[in-house]
N, C-alpha and C. Protein backbone atom coordinates (compact mmCIF):
# COMPACT_ATOMS: atom_id res chain seq x y z
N UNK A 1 49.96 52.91 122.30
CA UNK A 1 49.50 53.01 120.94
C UNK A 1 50.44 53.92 120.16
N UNK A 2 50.74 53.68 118.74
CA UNK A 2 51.72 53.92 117.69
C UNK A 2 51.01 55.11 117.24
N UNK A 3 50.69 56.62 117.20
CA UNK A 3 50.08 57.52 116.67
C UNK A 3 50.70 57.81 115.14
N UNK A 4 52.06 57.14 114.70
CA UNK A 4 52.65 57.00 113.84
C UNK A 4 52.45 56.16 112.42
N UNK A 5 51.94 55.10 113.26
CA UNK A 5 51.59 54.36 112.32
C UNK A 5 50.96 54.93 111.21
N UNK A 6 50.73 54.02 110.21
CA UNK A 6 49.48 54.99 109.32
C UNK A 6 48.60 53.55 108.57
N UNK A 7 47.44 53.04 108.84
CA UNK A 7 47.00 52.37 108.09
C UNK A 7 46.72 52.63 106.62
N UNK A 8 47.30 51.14 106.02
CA UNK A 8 47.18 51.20 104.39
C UNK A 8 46.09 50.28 103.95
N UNK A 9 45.14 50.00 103.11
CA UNK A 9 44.90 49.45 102.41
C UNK A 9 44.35 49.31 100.78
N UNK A 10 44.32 48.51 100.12
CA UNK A 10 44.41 48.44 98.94
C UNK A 10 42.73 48.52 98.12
N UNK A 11 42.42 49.23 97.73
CA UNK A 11 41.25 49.63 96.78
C UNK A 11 41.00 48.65 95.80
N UNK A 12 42.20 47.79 95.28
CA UNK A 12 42.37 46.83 94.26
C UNK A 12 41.93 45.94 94.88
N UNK A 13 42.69 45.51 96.00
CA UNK A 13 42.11 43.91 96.57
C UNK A 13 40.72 44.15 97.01
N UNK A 14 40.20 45.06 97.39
CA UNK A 14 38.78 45.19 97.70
C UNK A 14 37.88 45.08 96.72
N UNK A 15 38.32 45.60 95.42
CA UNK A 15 37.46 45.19 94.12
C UNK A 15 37.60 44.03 93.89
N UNK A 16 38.46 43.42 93.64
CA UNK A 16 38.80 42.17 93.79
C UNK A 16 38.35 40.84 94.30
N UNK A 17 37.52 41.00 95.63
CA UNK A 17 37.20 40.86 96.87
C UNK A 17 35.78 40.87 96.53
N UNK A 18 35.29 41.80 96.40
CA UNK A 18 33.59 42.22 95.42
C UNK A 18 33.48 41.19 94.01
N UNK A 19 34.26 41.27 93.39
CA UNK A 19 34.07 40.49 92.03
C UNK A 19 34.38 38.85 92.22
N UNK A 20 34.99 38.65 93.44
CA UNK A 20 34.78 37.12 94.06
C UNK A 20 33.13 36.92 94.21
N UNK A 21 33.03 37.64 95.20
CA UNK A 21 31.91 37.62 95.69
C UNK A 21 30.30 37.58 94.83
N UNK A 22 30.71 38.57 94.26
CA UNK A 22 29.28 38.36 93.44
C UNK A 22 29.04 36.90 92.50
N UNK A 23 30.61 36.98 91.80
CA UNK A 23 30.54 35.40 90.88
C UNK A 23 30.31 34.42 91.91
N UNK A 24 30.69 34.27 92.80
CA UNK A 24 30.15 33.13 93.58
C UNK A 24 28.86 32.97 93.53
N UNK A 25 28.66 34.50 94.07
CA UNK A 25 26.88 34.48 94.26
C UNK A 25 26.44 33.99 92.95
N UNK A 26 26.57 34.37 91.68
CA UNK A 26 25.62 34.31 90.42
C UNK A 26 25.88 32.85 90.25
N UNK A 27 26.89 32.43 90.54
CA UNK A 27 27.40 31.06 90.37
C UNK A 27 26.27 30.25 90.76
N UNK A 28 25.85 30.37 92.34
CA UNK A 28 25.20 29.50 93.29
C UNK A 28 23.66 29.84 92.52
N UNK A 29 23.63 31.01 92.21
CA UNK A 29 21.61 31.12 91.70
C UNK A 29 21.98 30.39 90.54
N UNK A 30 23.19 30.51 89.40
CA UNK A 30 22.59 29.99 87.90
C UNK A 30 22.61 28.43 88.77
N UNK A 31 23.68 28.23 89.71
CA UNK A 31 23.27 26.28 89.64
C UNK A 31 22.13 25.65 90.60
N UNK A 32 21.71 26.60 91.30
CA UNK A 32 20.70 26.19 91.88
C UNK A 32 19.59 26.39 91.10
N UNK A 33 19.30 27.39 90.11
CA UNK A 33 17.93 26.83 89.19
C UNK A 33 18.51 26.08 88.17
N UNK A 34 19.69 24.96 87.85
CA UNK A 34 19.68 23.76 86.81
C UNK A 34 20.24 24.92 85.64
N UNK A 35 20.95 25.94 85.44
CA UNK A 35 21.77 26.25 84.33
C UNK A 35 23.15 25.71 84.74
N UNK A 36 24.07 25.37 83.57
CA UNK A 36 25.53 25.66 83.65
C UNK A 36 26.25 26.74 83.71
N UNK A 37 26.33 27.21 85.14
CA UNK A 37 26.99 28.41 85.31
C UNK A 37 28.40 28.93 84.69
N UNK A 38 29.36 28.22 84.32
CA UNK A 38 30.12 28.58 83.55
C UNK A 38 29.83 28.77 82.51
N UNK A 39 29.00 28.13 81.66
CA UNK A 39 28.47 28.90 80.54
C UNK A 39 27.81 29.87 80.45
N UNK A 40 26.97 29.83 81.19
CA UNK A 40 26.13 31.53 81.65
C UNK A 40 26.84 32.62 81.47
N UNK A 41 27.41 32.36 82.59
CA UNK A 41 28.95 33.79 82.69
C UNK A 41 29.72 33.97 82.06
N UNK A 42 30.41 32.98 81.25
CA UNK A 42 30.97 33.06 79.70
C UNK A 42 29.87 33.56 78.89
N UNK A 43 29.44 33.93 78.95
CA UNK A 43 28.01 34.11 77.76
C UNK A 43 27.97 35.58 78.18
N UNK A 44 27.65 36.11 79.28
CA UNK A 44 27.12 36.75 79.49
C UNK A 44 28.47 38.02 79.54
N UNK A 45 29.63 37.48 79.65
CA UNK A 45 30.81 38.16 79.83
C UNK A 45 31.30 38.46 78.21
N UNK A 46 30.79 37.65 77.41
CA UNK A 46 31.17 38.32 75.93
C UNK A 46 29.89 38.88 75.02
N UNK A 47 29.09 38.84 75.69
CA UNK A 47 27.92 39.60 75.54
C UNK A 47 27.39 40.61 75.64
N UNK A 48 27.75 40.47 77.33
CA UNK A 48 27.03 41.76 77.81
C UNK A 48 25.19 41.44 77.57
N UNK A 49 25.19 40.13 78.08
CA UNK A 49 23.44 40.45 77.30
C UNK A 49 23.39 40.15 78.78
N UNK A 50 22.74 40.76 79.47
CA UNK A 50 22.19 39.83 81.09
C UNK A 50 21.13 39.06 81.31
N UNK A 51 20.39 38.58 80.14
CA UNK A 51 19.30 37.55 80.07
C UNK A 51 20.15 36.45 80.21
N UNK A 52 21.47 36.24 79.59
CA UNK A 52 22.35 34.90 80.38
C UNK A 52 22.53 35.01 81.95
N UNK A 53 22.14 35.30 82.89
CA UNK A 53 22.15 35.59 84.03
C UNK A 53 20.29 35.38 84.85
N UNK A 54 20.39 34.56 85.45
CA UNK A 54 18.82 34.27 86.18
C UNK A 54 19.00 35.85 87.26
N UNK A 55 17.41 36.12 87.30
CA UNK A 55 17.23 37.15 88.31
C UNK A 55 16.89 36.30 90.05
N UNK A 56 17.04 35.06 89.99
CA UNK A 56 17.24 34.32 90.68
C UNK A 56 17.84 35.02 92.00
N UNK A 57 17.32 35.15 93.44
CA UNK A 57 18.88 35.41 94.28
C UNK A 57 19.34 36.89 94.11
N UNK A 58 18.21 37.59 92.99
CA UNK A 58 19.05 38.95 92.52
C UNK A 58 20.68 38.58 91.85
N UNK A 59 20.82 37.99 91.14
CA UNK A 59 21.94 37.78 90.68
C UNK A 59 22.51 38.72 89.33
N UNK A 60 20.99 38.87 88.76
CA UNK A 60 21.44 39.73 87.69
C UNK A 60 21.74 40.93 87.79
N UNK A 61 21.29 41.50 88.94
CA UNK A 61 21.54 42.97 89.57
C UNK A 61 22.85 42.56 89.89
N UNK A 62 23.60 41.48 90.41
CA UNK A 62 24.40 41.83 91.27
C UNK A 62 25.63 41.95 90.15
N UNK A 63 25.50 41.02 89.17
CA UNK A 63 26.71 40.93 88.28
C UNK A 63 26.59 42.03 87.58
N UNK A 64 25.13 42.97 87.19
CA UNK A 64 25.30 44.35 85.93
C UNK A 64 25.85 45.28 87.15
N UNK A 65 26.61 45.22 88.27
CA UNK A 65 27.16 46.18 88.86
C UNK A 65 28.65 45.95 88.96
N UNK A 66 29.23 45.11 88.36
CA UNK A 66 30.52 44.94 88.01
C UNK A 66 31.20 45.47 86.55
N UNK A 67 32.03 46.24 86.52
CA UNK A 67 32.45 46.21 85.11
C UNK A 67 32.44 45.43 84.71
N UNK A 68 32.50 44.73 83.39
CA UNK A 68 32.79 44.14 82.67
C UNK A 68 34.52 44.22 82.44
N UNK A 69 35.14 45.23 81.77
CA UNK A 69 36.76 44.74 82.00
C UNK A 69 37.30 44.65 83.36
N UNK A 70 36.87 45.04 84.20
CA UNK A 70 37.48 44.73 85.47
C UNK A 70 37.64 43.35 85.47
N UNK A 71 36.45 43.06 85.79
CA UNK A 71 36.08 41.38 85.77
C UNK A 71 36.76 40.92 85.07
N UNK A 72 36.87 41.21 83.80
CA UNK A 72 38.40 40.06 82.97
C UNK A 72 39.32 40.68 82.82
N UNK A 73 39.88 41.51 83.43
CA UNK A 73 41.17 41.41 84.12
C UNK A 73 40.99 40.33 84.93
N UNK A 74 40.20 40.87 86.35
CA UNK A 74 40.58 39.96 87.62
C UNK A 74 40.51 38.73 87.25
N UNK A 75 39.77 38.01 86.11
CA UNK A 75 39.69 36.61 86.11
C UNK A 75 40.88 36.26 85.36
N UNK A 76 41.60 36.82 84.65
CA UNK A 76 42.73 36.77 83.67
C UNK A 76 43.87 36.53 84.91
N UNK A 77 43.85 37.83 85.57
CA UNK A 77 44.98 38.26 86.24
C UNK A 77 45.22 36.72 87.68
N UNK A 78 43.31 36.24 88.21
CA UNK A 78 43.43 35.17 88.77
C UNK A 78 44.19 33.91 88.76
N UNK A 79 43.86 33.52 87.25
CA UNK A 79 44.12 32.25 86.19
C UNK A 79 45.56 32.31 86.32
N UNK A 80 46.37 33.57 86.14
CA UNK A 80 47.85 33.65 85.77
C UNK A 80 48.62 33.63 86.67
N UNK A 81 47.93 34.03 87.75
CA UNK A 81 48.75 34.50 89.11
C UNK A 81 48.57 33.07 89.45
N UNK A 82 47.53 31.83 89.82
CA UNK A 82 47.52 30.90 90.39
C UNK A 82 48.04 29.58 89.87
């Protein structure tokens, strides 16, 4: 074993990683109760209102624990990078 080594990892990709995650999640509750989830989250992302968001799944908890500019960065920074 390398006592030298030094593990790195990135704080960014882990947020990153979280803000996948939850949109998926809110994704799957708005389309499993019959909303258009891209509109939801567009709505709710220039809003800020979280009544665009079902409490479905806990979804609305899960997305009011994301910044808001984080999140559009990462979705900006997603779109551009891919």
């Amino acid at each position: 074993m390398n006592k030298d080594r030094t593990m790195t990892f990135s704080i960014h990709k882990d947020k990153e990683l979280e803000i996948k995650e939850v949109l998926t999640s809110v994704y799957d509750a708005l389309k499993e109760k019959g909303y258009n989830p891209i509109n939801q989250i567009v709505g709710y992302i220039l809003s800020e209102d979280p009544t665009y968001i079902t409490t479905y799944n806990n979804a609305r908890s899960l997305i009011r624990r994301l910044d808001r500019d984080e999140l559009l960065q990462t979705l900006v920074k997603s779109y551009l990078n891919d």
